[in-house]
N, C-alpha and C. Protein backbone atom coordinates (compact mmCIF):
# COMPACT_ATOMS: atom_id res chain seq x y z
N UNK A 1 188.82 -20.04 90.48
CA UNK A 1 189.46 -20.60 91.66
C UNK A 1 190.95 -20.25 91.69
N UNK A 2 191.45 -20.31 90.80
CA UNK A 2 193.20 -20.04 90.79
C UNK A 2 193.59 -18.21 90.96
N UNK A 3 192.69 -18.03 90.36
CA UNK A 3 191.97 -16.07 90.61
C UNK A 3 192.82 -16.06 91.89
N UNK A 4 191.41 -16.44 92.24
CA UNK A 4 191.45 -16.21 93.72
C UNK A 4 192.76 -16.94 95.09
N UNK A 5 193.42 -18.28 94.17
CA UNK A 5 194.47 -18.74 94.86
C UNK A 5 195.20 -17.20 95.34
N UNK A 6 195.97 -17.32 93.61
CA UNK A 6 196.70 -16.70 93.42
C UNK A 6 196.66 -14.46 94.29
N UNK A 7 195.29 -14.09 94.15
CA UNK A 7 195.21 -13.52 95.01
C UNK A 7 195.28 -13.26 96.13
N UNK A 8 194.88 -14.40 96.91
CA UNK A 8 195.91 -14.49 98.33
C UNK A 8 197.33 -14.82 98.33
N UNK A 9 197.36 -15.50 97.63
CA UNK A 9 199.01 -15.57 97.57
C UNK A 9 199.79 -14.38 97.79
N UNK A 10 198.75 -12.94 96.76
CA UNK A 10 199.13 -12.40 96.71
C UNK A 10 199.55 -11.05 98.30
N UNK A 11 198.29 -11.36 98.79
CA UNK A 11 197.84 -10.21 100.20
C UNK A 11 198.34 -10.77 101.39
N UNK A 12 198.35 -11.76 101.65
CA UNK A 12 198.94 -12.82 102.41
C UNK A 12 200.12 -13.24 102.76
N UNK A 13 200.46 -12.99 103.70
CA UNK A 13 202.46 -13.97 104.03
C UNK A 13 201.82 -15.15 104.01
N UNK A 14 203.55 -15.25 103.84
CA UNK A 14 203.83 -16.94 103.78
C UNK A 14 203.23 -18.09 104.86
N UNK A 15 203.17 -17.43 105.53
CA UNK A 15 202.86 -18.58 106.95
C UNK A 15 200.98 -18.25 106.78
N UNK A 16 200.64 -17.70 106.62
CA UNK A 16 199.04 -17.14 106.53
C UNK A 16 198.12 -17.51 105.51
N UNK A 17 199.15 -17.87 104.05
CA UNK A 17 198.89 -18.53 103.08
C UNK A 17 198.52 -20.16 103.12
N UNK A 18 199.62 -20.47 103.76
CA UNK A 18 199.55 -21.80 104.08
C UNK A 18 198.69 -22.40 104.90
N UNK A 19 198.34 -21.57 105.65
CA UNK A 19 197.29 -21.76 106.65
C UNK A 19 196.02 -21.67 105.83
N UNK A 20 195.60 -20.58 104.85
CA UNK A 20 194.72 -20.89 104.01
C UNK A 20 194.85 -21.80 103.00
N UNK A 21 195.40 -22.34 102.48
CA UNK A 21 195.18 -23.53 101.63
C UNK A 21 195.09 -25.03 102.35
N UNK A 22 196.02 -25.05 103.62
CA UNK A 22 195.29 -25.51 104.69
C UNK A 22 193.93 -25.51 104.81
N UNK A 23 193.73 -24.73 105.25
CA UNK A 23 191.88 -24.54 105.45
C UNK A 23 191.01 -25.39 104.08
N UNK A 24 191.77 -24.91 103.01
CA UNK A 24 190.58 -24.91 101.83
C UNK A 24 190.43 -25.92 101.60
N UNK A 25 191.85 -27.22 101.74
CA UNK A 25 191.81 -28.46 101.04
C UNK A 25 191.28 -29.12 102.33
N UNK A 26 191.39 -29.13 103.66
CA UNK A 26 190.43 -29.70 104.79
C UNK A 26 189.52 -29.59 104.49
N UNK A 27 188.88 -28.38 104.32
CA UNK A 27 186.91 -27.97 103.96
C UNK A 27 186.53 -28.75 102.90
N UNK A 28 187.68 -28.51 101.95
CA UNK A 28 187.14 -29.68 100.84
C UNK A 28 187.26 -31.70 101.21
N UNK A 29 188.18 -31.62 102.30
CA UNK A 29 188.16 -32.89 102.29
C UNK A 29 186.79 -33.07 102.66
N UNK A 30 186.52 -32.68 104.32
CA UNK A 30 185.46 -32.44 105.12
C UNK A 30 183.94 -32.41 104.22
N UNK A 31 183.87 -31.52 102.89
CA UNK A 31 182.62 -32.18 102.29
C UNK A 31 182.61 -33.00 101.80
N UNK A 32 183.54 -33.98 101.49
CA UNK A 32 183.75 -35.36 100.65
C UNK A 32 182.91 -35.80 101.69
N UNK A 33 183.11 -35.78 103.01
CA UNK A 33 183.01 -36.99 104.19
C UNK A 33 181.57 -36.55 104.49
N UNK A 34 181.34 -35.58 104.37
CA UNK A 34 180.08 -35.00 104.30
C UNK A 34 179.13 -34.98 103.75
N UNK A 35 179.43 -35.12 102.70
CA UNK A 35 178.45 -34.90 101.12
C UNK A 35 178.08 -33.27 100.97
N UNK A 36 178.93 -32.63 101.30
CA UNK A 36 178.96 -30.97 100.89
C UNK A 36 179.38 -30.76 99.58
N UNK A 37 179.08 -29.28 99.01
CA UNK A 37 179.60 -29.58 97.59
C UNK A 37 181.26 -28.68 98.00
N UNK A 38 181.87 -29.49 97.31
CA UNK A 38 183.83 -29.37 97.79
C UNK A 38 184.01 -28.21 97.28
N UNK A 39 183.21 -27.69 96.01
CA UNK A 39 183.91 -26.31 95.54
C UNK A 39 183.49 -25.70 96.30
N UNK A 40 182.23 -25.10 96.52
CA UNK A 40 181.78 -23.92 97.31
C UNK A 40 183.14 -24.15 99.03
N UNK A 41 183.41 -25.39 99.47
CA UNK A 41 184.37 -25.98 100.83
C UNK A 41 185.31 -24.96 100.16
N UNK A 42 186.07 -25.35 98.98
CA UNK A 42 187.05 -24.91 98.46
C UNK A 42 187.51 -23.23 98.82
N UNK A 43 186.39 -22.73 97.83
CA UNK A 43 186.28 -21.18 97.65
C UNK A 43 185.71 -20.56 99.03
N UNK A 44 185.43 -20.78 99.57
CA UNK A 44 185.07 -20.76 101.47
C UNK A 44 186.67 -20.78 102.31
N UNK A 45 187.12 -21.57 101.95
CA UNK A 45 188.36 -22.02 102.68
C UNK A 45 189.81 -21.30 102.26
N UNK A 46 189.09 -21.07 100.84
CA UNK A 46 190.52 -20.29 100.27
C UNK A 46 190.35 -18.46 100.65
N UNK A 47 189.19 -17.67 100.82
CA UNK A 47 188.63 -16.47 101.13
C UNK A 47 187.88 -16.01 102.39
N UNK A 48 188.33 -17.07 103.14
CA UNK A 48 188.19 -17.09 104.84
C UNK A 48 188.96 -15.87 105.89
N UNK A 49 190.51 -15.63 105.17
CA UNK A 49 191.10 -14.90 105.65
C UNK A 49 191.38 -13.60 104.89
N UNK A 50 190.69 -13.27 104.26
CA UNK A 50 191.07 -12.60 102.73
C UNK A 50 191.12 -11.30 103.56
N UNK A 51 190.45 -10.97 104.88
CA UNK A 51 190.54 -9.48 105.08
C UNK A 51 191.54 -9.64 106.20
N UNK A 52 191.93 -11.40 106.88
CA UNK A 52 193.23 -10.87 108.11
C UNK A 52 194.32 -9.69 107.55
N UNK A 53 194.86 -9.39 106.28
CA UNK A 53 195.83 -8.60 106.28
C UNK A 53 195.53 -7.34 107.31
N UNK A 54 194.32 -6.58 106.94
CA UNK A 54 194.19 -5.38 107.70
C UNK A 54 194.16 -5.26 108.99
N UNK A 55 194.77 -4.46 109.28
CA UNK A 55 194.98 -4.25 111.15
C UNK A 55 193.49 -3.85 111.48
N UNK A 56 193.57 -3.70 112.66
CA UNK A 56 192.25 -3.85 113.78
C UNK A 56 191.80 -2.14 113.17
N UNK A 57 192.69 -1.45 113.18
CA UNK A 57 191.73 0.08 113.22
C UNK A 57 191.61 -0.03 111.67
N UNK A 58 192.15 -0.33 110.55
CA UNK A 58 191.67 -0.34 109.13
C UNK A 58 190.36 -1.55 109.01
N UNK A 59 190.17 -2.31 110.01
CA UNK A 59 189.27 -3.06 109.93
C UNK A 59 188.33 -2.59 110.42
N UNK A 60 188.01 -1.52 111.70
CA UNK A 60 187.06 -0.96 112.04
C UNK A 60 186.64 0.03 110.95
N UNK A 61 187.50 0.77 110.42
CA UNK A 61 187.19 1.97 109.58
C UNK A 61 186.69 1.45 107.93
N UNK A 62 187.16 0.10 107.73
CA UNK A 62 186.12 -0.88 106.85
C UNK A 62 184.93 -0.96 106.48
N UNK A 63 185.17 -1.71 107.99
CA UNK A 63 183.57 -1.79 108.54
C UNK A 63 182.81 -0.41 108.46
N UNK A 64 183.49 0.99 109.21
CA UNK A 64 182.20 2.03 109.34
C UNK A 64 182.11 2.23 107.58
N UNK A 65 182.53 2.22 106.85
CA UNK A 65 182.78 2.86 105.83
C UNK A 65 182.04 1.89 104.63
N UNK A 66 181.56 0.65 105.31
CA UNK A 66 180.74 -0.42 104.24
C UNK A 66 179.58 -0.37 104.96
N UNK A 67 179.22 0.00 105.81
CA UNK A 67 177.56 -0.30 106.51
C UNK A 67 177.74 -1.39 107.41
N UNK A 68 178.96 -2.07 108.01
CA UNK A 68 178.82 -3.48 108.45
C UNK A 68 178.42 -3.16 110.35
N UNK A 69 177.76 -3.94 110.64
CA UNK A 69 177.92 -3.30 112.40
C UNK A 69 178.64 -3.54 112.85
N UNK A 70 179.28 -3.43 114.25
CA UNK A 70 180.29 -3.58 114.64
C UNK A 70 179.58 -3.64 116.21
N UNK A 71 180.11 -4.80 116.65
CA UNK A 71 179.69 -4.66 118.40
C UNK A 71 180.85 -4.47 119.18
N UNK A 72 180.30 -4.45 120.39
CA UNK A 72 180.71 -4.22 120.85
C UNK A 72 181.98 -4.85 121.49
N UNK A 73 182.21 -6.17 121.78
CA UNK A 73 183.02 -7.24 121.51
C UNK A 73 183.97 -6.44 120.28
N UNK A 74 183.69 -6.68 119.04
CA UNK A 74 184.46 -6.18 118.15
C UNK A 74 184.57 -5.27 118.30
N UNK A 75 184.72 -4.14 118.86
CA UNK A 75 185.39 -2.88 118.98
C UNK A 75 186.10 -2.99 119.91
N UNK A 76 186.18 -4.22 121.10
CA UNK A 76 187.20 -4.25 121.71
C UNK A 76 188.34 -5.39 121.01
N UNK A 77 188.42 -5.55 119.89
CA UNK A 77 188.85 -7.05 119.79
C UNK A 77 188.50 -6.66 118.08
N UNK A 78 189.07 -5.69 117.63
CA UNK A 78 188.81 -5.25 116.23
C UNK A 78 189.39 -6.97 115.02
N UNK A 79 190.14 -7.71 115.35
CA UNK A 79 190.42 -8.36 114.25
C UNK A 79 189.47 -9.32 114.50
N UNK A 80 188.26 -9.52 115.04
CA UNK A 80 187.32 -10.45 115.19
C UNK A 80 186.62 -9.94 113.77
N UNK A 81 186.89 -8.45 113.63
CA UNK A 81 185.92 -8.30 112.22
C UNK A 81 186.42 -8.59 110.82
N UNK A 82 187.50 -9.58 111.14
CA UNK A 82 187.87 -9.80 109.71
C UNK A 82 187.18 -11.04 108.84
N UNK A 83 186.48 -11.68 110.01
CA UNK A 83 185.28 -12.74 109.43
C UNK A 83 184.42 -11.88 108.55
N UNK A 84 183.73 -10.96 109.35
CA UNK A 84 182.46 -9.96 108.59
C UNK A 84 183.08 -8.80 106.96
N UNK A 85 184.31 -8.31 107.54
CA UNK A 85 184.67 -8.05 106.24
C UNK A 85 185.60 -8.80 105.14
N UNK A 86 185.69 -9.88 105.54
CA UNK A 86 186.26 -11.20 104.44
C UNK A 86 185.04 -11.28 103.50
N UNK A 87 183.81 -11.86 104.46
CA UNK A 87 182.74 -11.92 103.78
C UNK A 87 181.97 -10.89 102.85
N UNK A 88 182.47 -9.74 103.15
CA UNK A 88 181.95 -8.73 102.39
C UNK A 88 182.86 -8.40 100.55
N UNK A 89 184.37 -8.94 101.39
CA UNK A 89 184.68 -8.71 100.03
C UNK A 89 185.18 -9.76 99.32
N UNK A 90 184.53 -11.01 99.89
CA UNK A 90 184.39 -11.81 98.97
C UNK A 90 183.13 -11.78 97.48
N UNK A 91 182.03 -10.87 98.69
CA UNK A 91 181.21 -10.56 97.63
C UNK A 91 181.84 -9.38 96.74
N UNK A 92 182.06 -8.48 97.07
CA UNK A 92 182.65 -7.34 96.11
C UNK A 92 183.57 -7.29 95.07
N UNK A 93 184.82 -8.30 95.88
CA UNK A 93 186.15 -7.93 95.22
C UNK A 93 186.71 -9.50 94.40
N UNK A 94 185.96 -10.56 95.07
CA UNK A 94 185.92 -11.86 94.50
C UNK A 94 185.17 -12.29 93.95
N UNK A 95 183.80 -11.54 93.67
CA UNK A 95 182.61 -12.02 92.82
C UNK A 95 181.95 -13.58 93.42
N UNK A 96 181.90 -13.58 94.60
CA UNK A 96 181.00 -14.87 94.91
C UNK A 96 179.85 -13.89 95.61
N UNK A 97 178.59 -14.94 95.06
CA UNK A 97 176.99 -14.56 95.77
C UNK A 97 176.90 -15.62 96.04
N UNK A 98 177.21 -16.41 96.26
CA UNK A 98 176.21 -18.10 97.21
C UNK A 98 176.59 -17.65 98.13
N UNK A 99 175.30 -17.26 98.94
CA UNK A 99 175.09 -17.10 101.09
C UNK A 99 175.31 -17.86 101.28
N UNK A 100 175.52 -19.21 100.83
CA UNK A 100 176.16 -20.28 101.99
C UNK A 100 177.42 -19.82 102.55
N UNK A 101 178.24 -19.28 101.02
CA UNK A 101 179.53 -19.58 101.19
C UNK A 101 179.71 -18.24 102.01
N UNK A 102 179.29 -17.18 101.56
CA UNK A 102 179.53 -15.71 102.22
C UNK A 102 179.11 -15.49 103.63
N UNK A 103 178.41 -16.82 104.39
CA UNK A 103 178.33 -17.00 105.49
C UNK A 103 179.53 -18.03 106.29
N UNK A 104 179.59 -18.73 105.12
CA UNK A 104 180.72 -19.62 105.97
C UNK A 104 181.99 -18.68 106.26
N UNK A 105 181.97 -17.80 105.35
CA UNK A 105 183.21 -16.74 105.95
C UNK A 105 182.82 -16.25 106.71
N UNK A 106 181.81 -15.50 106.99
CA UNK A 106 182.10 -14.53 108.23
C UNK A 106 181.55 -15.14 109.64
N UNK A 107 181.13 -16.84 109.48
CA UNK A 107 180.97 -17.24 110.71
C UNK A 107 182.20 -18.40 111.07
N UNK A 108 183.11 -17.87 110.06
CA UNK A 108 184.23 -18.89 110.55
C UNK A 108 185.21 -18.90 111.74
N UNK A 109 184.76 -17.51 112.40
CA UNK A 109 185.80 -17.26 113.19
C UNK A 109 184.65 -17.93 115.00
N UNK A 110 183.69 -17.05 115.29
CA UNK A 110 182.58 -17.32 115.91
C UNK A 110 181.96 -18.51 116.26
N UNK A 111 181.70 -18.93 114.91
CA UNK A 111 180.61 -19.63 114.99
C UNK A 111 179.13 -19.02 114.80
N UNK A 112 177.99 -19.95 114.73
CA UNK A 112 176.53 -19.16 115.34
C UNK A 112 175.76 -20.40 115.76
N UNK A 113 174.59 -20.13 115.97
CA UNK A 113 173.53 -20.84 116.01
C UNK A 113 172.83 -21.70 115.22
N UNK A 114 172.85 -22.75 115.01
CA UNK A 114 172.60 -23.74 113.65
C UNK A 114 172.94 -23.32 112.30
N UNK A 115 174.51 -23.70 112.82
CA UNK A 115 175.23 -23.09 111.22
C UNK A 115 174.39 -24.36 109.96
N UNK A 116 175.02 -23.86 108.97
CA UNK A 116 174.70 -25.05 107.94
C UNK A 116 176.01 -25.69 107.64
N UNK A 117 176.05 -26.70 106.96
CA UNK A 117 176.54 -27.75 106.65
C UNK A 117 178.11 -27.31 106.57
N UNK A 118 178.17 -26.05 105.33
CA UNK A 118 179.34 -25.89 104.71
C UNK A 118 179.79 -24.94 106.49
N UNK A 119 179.00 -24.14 106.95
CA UNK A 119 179.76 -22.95 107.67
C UNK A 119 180.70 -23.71 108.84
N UNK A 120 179.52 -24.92 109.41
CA UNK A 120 180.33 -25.65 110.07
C UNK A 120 181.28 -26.62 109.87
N UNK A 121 181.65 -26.70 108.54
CA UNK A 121 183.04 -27.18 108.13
C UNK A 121 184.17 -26.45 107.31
N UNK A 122 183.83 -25.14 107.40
CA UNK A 122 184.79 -24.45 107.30
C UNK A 122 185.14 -23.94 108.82
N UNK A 123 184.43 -23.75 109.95
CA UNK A 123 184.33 -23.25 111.13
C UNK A 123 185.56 -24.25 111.81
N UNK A 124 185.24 -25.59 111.57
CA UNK A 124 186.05 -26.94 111.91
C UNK A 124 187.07 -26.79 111.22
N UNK A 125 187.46 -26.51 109.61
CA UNK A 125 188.66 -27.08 109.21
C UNK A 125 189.58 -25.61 109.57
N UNK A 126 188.75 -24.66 109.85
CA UNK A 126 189.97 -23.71 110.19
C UNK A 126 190.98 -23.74 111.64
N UNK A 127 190.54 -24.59 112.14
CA UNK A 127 190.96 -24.95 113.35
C UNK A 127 191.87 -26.47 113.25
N UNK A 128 191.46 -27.20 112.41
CA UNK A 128 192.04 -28.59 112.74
C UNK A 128 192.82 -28.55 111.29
N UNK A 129 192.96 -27.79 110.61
CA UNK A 129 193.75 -27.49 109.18
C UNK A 129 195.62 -28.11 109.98
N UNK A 130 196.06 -29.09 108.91
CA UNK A 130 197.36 -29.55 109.10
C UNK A 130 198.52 -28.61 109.72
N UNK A 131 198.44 -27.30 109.56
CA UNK A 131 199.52 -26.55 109.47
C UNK A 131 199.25 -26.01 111.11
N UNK A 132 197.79 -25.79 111.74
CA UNK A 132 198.06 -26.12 113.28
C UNK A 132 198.33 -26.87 114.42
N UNK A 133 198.98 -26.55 115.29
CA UNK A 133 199.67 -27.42 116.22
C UNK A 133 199.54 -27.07 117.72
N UNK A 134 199.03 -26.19 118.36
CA UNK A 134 199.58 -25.52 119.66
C UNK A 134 197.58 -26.16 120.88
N UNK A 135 196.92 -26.33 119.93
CA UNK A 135 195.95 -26.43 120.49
C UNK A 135 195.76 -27.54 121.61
N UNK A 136 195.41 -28.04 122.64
CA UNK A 136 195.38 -28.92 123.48
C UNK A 136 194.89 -30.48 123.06
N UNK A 137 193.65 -30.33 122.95
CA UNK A 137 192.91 -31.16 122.01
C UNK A 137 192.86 -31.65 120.71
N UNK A 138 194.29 -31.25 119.80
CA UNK A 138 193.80 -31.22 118.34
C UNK A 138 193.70 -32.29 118.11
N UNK A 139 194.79 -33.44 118.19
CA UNK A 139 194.73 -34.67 117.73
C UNK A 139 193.33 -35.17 117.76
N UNK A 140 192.81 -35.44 119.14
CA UNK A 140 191.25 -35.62 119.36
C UNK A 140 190.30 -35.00 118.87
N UNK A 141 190.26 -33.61 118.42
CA UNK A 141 189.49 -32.82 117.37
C UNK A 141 189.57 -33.53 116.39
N UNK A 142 190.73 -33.70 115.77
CA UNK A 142 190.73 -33.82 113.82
C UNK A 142 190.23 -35.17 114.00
N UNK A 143 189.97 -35.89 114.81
CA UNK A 143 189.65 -37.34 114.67
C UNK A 143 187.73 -37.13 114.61
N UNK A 144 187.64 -36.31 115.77
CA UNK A 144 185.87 -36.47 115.74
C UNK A 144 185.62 -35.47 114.47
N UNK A 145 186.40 -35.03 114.44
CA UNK A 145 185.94 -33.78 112.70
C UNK A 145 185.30 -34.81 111.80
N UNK A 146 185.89 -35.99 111.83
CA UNK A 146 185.66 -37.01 110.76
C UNK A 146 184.27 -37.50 111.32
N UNK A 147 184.09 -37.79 112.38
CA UNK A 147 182.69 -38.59 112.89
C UNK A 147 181.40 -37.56 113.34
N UNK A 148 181.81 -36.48 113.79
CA UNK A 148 180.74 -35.77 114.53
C UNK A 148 181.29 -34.02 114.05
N UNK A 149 180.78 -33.35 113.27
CA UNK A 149 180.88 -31.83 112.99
C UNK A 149 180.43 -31.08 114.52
N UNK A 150 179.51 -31.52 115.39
CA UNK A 150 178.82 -30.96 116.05
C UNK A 150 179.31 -31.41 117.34
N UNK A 151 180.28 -32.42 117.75
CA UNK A 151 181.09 -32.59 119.18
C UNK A 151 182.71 -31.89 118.74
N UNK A 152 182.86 -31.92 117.58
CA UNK A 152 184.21 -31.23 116.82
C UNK A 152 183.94 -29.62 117.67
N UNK A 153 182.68 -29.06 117.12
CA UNK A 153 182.57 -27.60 117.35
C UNK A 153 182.69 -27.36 118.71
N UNK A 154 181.62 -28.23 119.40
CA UNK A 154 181.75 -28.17 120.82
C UNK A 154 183.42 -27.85 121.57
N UNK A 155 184.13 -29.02 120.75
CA UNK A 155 185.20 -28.85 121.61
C UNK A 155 186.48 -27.59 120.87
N UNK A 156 185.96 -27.42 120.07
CA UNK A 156 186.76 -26.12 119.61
C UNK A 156 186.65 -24.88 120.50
N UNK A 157 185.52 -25.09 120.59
CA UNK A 157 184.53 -23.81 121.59
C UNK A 157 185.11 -23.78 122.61
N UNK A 158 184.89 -25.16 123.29
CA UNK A 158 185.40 -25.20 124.73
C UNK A 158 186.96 -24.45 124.83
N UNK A 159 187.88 -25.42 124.17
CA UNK A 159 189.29 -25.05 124.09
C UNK A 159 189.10 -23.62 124.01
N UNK A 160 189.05 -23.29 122.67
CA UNK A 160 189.33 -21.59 122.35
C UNK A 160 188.66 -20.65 123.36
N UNK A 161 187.35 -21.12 124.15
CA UNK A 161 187.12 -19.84 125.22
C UNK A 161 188.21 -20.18 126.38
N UNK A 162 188.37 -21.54 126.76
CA UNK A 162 189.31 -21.96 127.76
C UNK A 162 190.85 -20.76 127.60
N UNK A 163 191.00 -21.08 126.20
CA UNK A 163 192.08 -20.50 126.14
C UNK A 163 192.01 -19.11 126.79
N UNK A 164 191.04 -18.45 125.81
CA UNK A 164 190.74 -16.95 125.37
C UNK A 164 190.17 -16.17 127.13
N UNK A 165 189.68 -16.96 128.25
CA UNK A 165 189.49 -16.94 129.46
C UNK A 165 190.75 -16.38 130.25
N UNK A 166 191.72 -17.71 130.00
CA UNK A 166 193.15 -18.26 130.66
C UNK A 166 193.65 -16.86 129.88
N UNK A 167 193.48 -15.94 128.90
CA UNK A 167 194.59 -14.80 128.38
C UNK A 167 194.08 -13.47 129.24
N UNK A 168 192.69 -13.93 129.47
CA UNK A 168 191.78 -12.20 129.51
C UNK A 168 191.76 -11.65 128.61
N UNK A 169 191.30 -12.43 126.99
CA UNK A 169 190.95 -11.98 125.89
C UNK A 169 189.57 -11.44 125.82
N UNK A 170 189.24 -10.46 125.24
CA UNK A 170 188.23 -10.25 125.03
C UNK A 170 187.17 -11.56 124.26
N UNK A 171 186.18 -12.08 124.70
CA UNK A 171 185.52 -13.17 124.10
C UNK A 171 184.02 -12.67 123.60
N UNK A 172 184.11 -13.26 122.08
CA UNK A 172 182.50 -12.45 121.28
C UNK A 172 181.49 -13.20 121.90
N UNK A 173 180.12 -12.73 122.40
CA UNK A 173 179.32 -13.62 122.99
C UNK A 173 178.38 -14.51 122.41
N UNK A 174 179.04 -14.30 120.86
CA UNK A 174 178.28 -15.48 119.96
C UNK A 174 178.99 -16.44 120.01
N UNK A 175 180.45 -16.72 120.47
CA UNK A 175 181.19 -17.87 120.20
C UNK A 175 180.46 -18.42 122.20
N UNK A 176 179.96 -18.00 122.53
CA UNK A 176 179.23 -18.82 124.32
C UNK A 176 177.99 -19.32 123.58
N UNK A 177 177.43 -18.32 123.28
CA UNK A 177 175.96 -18.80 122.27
C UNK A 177 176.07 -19.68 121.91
N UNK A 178 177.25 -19.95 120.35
CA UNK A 178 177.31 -21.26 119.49
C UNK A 178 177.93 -22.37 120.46
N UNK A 179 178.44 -22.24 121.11
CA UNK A 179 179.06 -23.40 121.97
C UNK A 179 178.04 -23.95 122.82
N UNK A 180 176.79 -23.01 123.58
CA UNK A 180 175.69 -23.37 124.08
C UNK A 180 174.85 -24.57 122.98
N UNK A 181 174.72 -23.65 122.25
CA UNK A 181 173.78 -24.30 120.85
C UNK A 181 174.56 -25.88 120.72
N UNK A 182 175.67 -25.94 120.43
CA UNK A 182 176.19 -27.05 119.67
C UNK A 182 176.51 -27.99 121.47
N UNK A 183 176.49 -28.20 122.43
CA UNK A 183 176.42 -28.85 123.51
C UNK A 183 174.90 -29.12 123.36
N UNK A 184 173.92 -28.57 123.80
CA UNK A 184 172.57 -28.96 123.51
C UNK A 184 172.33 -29.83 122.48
N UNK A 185 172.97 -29.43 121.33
CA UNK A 185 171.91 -30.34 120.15
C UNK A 185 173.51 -31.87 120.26
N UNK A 186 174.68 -31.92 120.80
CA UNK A 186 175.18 -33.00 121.00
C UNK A 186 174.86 -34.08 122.02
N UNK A 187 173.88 -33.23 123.29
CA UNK A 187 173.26 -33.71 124.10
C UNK A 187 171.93 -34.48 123.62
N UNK A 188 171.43 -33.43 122.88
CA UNK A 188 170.73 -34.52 122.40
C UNK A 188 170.43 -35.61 121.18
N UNK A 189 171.46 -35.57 121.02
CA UNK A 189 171.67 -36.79 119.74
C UNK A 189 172.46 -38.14 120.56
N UNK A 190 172.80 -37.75 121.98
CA UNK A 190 173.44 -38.71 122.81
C UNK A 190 175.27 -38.56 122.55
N UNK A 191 175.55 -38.00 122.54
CA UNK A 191 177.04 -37.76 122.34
C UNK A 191 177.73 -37.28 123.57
N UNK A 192 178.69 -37.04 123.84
CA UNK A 192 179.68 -36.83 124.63
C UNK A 192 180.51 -35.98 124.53
């Protein structure tokens, strides 16, 4: 674990760092409240961003150069693939094999379709992590983070396409998918 601190510490600015240890100690709070196991939160949260350093065209040429696919979305919107190659070299270059965790990275940015436990609380704490501020909703996020993982996501979704709409960002069509998915199953558990 300190390995790996200390390795981002190392690849990482200052402001990017913080934002990941941010992340890691939320994810870990988040499985306390959860009953997730906190290390795998931990090591998820700390190797989430491990591939933001690389720019969009070293991230495409990554990707062609590891077998990873690349859609089409991400080829317009190349740093979306730093979820998919975080996850890759977390397996390679950090020595983790638990698919939980090597999924919670590369669906941290997205989202998907009935994440599991840990993906959707690393998915959540990367967003409601202390060191962000600019979001509309956060206060009201970090509060349901604690009660509901699955109206949390919803409204992450909402916001971030709201946003990502309002820029004329390119938007991945798994983050409409997971936001579909996670409204449905909040609908039907009776939530709001």
């Amino acid at each position: 674990m300190e390995q790996m601190r200390d390795a981002m510490k190392k690849i990482q600015g200052e402001k990017r760092f913080a934002h990941t240890l941010g992340v890691a100690e939320t994810a870990s709070r988040l499985a306390a409240v959860y009953g997730a196991d906190r290390q795998k939160a931990l090591i998820a949260g700390l190797l989430h961003d491990c591939a933001k350093p690389m720019t969009g065209e070293k991230l495409l040429d990554f990707c062609k150069r590891h077998g990873i696919g690349v859609t089409e979305a991400e080829q317009k919107a190349p740093s979306l693939l730093h979820a998919k190659a975080g996850a890759y070299l977390a397996r390679q270059e950090y020595g983790v094999e638990d698919t939980d965790v090597l999924n919670a990275i590369r669906y941290h940015t997205t989202g998907r379709e009935n994440m599991s436990l840990l993906e959707q609380i690393v998915f959540v704490a990367d967003y409601v992590e202390p060191g962000r501020d600019k979001a509309p909703r956060l206060a009201q996020i970090r509060e349901m983070a604690e009660t509901s993982l699955d109206q949390a996501t919803v409204w992450i979704l909402e916001d971030t396409l709201g946003y990502l709409e309002a820029e004329g960002a390119v938007i991945d069509p798994a983050s409409r998918r997971t936001l579909q998915y996670y409204q449905n199953a909040a609908k039907k558990s009776g939530e709001k």
